[in-house]
Protein backbone atom coordinates (compact mmCIF):
# COMPACT_ATOMS: atom_id res chain seq x y z
CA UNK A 1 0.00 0.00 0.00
CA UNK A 2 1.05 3.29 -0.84
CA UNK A 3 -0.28 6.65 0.77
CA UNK A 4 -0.27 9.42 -1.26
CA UNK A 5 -1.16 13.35 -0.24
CA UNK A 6 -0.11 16.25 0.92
CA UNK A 7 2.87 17.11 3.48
CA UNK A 8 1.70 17.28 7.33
CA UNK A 9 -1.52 15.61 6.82
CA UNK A 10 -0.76 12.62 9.01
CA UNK A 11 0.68 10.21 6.52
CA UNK A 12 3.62 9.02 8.75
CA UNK A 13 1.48 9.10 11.64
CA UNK A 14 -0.95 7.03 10.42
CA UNK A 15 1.80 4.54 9.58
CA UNK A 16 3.26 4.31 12.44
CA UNK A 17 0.14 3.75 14.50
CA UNK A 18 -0.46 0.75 11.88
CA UNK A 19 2.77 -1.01 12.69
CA UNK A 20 1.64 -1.50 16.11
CA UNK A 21 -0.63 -4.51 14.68
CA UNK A 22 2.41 -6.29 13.95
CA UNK A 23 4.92 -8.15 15.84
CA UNK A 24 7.68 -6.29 14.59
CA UNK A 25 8.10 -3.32 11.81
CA UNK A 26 11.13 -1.48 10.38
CA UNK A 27 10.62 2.01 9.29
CA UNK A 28 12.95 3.54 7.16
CA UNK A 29 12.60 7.84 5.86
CA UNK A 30 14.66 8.06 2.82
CA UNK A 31 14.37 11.90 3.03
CA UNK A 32 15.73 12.17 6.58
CA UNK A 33 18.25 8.96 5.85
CA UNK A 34 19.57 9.94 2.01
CA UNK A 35 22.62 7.15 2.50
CA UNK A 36 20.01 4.44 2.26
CA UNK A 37 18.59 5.64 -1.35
CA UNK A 38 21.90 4.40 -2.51
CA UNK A 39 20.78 0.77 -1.21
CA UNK A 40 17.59 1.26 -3.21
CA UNK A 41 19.69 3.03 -6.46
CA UNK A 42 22.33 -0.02 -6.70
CA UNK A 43 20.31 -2.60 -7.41
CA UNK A 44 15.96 -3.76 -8.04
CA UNK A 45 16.94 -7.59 -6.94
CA UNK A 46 14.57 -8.13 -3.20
CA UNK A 47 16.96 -9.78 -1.75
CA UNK A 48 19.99 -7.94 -2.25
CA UNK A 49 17.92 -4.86 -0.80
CA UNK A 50 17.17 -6.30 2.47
CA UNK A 51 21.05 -8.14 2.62
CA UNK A 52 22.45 -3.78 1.97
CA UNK A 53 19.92 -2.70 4.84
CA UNK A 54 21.08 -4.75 7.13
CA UNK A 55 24.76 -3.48 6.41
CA UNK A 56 22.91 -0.32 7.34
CA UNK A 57 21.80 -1.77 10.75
CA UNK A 58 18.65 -2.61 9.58
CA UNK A 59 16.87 -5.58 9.78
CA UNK A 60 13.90 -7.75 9.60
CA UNK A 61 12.44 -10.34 11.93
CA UNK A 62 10.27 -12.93 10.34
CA UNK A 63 10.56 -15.42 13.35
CA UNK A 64 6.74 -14.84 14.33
CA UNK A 65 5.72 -13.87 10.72
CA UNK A 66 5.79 -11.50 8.27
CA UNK A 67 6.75 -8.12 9.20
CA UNK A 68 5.92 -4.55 8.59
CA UNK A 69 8.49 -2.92 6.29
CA UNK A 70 7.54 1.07 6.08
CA UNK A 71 9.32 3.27 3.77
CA UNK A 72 8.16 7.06 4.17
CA UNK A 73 9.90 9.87 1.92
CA UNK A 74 9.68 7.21 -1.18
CA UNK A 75 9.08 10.87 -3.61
CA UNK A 76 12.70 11.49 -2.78
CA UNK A 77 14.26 8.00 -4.73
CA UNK A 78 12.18 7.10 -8.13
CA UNK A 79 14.12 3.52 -7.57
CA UNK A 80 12.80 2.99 -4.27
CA UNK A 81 9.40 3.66 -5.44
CA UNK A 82 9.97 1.20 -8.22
CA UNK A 83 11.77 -1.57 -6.20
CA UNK A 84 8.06 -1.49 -4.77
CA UNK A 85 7.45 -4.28 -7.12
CA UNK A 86 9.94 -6.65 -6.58
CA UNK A 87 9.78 -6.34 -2.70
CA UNK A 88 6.07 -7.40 -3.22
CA UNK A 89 6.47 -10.15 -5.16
CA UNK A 90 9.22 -11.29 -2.92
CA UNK A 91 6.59 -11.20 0.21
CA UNK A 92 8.63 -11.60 3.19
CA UNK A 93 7.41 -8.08 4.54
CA UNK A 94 4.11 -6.75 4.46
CA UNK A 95 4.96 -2.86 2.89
CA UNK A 96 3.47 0.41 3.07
CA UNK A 97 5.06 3.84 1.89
CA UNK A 98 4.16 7.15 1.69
CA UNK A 99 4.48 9.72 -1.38
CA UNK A 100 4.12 13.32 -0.50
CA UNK A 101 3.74 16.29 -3.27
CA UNK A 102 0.90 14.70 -4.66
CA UNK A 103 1.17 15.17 -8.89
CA UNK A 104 4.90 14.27 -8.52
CA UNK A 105 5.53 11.45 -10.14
CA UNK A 106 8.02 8.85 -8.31
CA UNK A 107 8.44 6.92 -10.79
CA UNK A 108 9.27 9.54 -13.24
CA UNK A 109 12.52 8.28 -15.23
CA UNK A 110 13.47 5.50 -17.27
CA UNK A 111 12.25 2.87 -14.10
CA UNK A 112 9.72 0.42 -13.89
CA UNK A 113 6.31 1.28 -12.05
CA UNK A 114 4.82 -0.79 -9.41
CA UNK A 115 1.34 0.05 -11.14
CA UNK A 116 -0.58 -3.14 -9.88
CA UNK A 117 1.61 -4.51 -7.35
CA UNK A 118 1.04 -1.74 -4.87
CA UNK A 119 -2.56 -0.04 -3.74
CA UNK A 120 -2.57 3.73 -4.08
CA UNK A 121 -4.55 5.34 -1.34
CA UNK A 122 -4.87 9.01 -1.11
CA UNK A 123 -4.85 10.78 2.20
CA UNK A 124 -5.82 14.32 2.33
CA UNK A 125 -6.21 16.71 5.29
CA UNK A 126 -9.07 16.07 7.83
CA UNK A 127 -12.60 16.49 6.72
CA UNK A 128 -15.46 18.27 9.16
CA UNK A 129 -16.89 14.95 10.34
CA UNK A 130 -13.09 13.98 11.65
CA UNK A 131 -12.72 17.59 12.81
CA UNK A 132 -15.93 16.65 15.03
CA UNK A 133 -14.23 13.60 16.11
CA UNK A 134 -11.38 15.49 18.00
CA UNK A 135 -13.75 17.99 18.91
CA UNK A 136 -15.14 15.05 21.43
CA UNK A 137 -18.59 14.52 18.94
CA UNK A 138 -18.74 10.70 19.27
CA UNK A 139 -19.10 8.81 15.99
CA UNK A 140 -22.53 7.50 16.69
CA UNK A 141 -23.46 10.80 17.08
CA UNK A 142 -21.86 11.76 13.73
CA UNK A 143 -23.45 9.09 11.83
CA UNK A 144 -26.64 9.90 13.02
CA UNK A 145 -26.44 13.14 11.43
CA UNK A 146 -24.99 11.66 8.06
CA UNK A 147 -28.15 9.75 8.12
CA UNK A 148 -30.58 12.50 8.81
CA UNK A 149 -28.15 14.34 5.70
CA UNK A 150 -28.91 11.87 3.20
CA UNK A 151 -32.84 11.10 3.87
CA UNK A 152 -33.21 14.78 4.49
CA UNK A 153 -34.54 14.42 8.02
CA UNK A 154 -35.38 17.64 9.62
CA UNK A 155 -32.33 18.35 12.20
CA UNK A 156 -33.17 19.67 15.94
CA UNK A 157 -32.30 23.51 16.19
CA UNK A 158 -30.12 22.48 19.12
CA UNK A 159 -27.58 21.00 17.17
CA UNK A 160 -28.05 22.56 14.22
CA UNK A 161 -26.61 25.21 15.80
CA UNK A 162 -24.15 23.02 17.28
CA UNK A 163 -22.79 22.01 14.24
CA UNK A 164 -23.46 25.50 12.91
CA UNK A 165 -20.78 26.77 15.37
CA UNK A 166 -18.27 23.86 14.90
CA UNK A 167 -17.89 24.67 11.26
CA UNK A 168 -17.22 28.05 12.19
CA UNK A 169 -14.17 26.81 13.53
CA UNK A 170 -13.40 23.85 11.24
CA UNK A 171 -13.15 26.88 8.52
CA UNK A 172 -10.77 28.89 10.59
CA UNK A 173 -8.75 25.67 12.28
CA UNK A 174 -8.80 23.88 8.65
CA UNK A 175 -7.99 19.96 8.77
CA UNK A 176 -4.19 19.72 8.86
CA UNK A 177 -4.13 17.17 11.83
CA UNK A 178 -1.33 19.15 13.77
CA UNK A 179 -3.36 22.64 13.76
CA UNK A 180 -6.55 20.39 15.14
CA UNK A 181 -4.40 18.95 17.56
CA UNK A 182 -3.08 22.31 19.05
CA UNK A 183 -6.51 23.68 19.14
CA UNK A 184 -7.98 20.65 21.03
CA UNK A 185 -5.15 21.74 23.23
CA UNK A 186 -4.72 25.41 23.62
CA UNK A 187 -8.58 26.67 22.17
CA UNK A 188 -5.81 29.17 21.22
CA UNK A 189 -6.32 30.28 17.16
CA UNK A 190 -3.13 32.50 17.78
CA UNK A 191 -0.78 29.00 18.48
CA UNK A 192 -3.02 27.32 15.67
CA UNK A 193 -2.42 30.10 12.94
CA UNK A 194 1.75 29.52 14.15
CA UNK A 195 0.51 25.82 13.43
CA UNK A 196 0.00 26.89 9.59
CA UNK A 197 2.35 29.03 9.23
CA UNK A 198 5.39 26.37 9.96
CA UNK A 199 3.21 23.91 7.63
CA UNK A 200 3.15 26.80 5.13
CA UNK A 201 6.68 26.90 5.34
CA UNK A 202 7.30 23.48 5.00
CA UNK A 203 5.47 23.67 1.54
CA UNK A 204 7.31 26.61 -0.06
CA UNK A 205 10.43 25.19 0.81
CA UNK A 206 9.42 21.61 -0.98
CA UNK A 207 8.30 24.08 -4.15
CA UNK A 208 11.70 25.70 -4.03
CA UNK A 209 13.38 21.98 -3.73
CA UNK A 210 11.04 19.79 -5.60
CA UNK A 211 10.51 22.63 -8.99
CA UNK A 212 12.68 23.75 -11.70
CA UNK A 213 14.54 27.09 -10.65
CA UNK A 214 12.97 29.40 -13.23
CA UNK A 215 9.53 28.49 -12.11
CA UNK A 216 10.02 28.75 -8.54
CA UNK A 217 9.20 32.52 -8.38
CA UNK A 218 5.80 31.39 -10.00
CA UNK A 219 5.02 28.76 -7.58
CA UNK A 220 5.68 30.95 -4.31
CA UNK A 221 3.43 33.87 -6.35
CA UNK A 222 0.54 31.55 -6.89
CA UNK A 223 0.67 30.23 -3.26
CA UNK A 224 0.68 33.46 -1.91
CA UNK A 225 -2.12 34.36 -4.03
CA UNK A 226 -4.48 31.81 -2.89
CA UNK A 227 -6.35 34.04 0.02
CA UNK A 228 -6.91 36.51 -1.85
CA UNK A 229 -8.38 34.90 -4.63
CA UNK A 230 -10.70 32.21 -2.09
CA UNK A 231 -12.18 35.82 -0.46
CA UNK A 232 -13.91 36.63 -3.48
CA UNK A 233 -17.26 35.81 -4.40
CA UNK A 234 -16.03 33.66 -7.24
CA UNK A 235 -14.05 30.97 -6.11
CA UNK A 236 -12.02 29.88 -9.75
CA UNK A 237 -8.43 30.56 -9.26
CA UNK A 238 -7.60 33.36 -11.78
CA UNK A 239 -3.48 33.05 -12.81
CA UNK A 240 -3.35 36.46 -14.62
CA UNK A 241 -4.68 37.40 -11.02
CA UNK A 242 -1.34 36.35 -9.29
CA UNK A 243 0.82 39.44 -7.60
CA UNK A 244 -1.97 41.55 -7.82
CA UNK A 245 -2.84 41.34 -3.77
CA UNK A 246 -2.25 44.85 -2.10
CA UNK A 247 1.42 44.92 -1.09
CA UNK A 248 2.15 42.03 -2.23
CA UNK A 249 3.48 42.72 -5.79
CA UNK A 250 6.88 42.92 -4.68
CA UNK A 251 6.50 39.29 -3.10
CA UNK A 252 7.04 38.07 0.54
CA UNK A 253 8.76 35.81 2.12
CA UNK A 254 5.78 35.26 4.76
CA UNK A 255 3.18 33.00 5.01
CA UNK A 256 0.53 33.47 2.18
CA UNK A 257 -2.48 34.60 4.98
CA UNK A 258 -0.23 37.53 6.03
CA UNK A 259 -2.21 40.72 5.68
CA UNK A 260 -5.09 38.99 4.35
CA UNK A 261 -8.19 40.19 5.88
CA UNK A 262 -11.14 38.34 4.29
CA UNK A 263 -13.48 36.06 6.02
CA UNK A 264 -11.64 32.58 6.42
C-alpha cells in the first residue's frame, strides 16, 4: 500500500500507528536517511535490498511472521518507489510507503512502475466529520447526522446550531491534523495560525526543492495568491490574477495569509 497526499496531513502518523498490529516493523525515511537511497539506487533484486539494509543496521524479523516494512519519503528515490514491485512479489514483509507532493511522479525516469503490485490510497487533510471527532462529537453521534443528511430528516435547532458553530471553527482551524491537535489543546487560534504558518513553510520550501529554478518565483506567487483569490465571491483561481494582492506585488517571504483580511 502506498499513501499518497499532501505534506503534514498525518501520513507518517498514520503509519506508524499501523505497525503496532504487527509483531515487529522497520521504518525507514529516505528523506531524513539519504545514504540508504543508494541501497535502493544499486540494485531492483529483493533480496539484495534487504542483505544492503542490514549493512545499514537494519533488519527484519520474520521469526513470528511476516513483518511490517515502512518506507516514508519514497518521492525522494524514483528507484525505491519502483523496487516497490519486486519487494512485493518477494513477500517476506508486508509494505506500506508514503508519497508526498501529490502530482509528482516517483516513478518519473526510465524505471519500472509498481502500477498493480502496490494499492494507491490518497490521504488528504481532515474532513469536518473527523474535525468533530477530535472535537469530542462521538461517531454514533456523527453518523446519526450523516443519516438524517442523506434522507433529508429535519435536524433539531439544538444542534443545528451546534454544528453551525463547529464549522465556524473547522473553517478557521482547517484539517491539517497538527493545527486540530493544538486547538484541542490550547482553544488558542493564535498557536493554531503559528501551526500553519510552519506547515506553510514546509510547503514553499518543498516548491523551491522539488521545482525547476525558473519556475520557482511562480510557484511561491501563486501560493501566496491563494487568500486573496478564495475571499472573493467567485471561487475559480484566476493566474493572470497572481501578484496583484495589495502589497504584495513585490513578493514576501511570509506565510501566504499575512495581511489577508477576508473572512476565512
Amino acid at each position: 500500500m502506498v499513501l499518497e497526499g499532501p505534506r503534514q496531513t498525518g501520513k507518517t502518523s498514520i503509519m506508524k500507528e499501523f505497525s503496532k498490529s504487527y509483531h515487529y516493523s522497520v521504518y525507514i525515511d529516505l528523506e531524513e536517511n539519504g545514504e540508504l537511497k543508494t541501497v535502493f539506487e544499486q540494485t531492483d533484486d529483493a533480496s539484495e535490498i534487504y542483505e544492503k539494509l542490514s549493512y545499514n543496521g537494519i533488519r527484519f524479523d520474520t521469526s513470528s511472521g511476516d513483518p511490517l516494512f515502512i518506507i516514508d519519503g519514497i518521492q525522494s528515490c524514483p528507484r525505491a518507489f519502483s523496487a516497490l514491485k519486486p519487494l512485493a512479489v518477494d513477500g517476506r514483509c508486508d509494505m506500506i510507503a508514503s508519497v508526498s507532493l501529490p502530482g509528482v511522479e516517483p516513478s518519473e525516469g526510465d524505471f519500472p512502475s509498481p502500477m498493480g503490485y502496490v494499492q494507491m490510497v490518497e490521504m488528504g487533510p481532515m474532513d469536518f466529520e473527523e474535525f468533530l471527532w477530535a472535537m469530542g462529537i462521538g461517531k454514533e453521534l456523527t453518523a446519526k447526522i450523516r443519516r438524517w443528511i442523506d434522507t433529508g430528516s429535519e435536524i433539531d435547532v439544538s444542534i443545528g446550531s451546534a454544528l453551525t458553530r463547529y464549522f465556524g471553527k473547522f473553517m478557521t482551524v482547517g484539517g491539517m491534523p497538527a493545527a486540530v491537535q493544538k486547538y484541542v489543546d490550547t482553544k488558542d487560534y493564535n498557536e493554531v495560525w503559528d501551526v500553519l504558518a510552519s506547515i506553510c513553510n514546509i510547503i514553499e520550501k518543498d516548491a523551491l526543492r522539488y521545482s525547476d529554478k525558473k519556475d520557482r518565483l511562480k510557484i511561491l506567487a501563486c501560493l501566496e495568491s491563494i487568500p486573496s483569490q478564495l475571499a472573493r465571491e467567485n471561487k475559480t483561481f484566476v493566474y493572470k490574477d497572481v501578484g496583484k494582492q495589495a502589497g504584495r506585488e513585490g513578493g514576501s517571504t511570509g506565510p501566504p495569509w499575512i495581511g489577508f483580511t477576508g473572512q476565512v
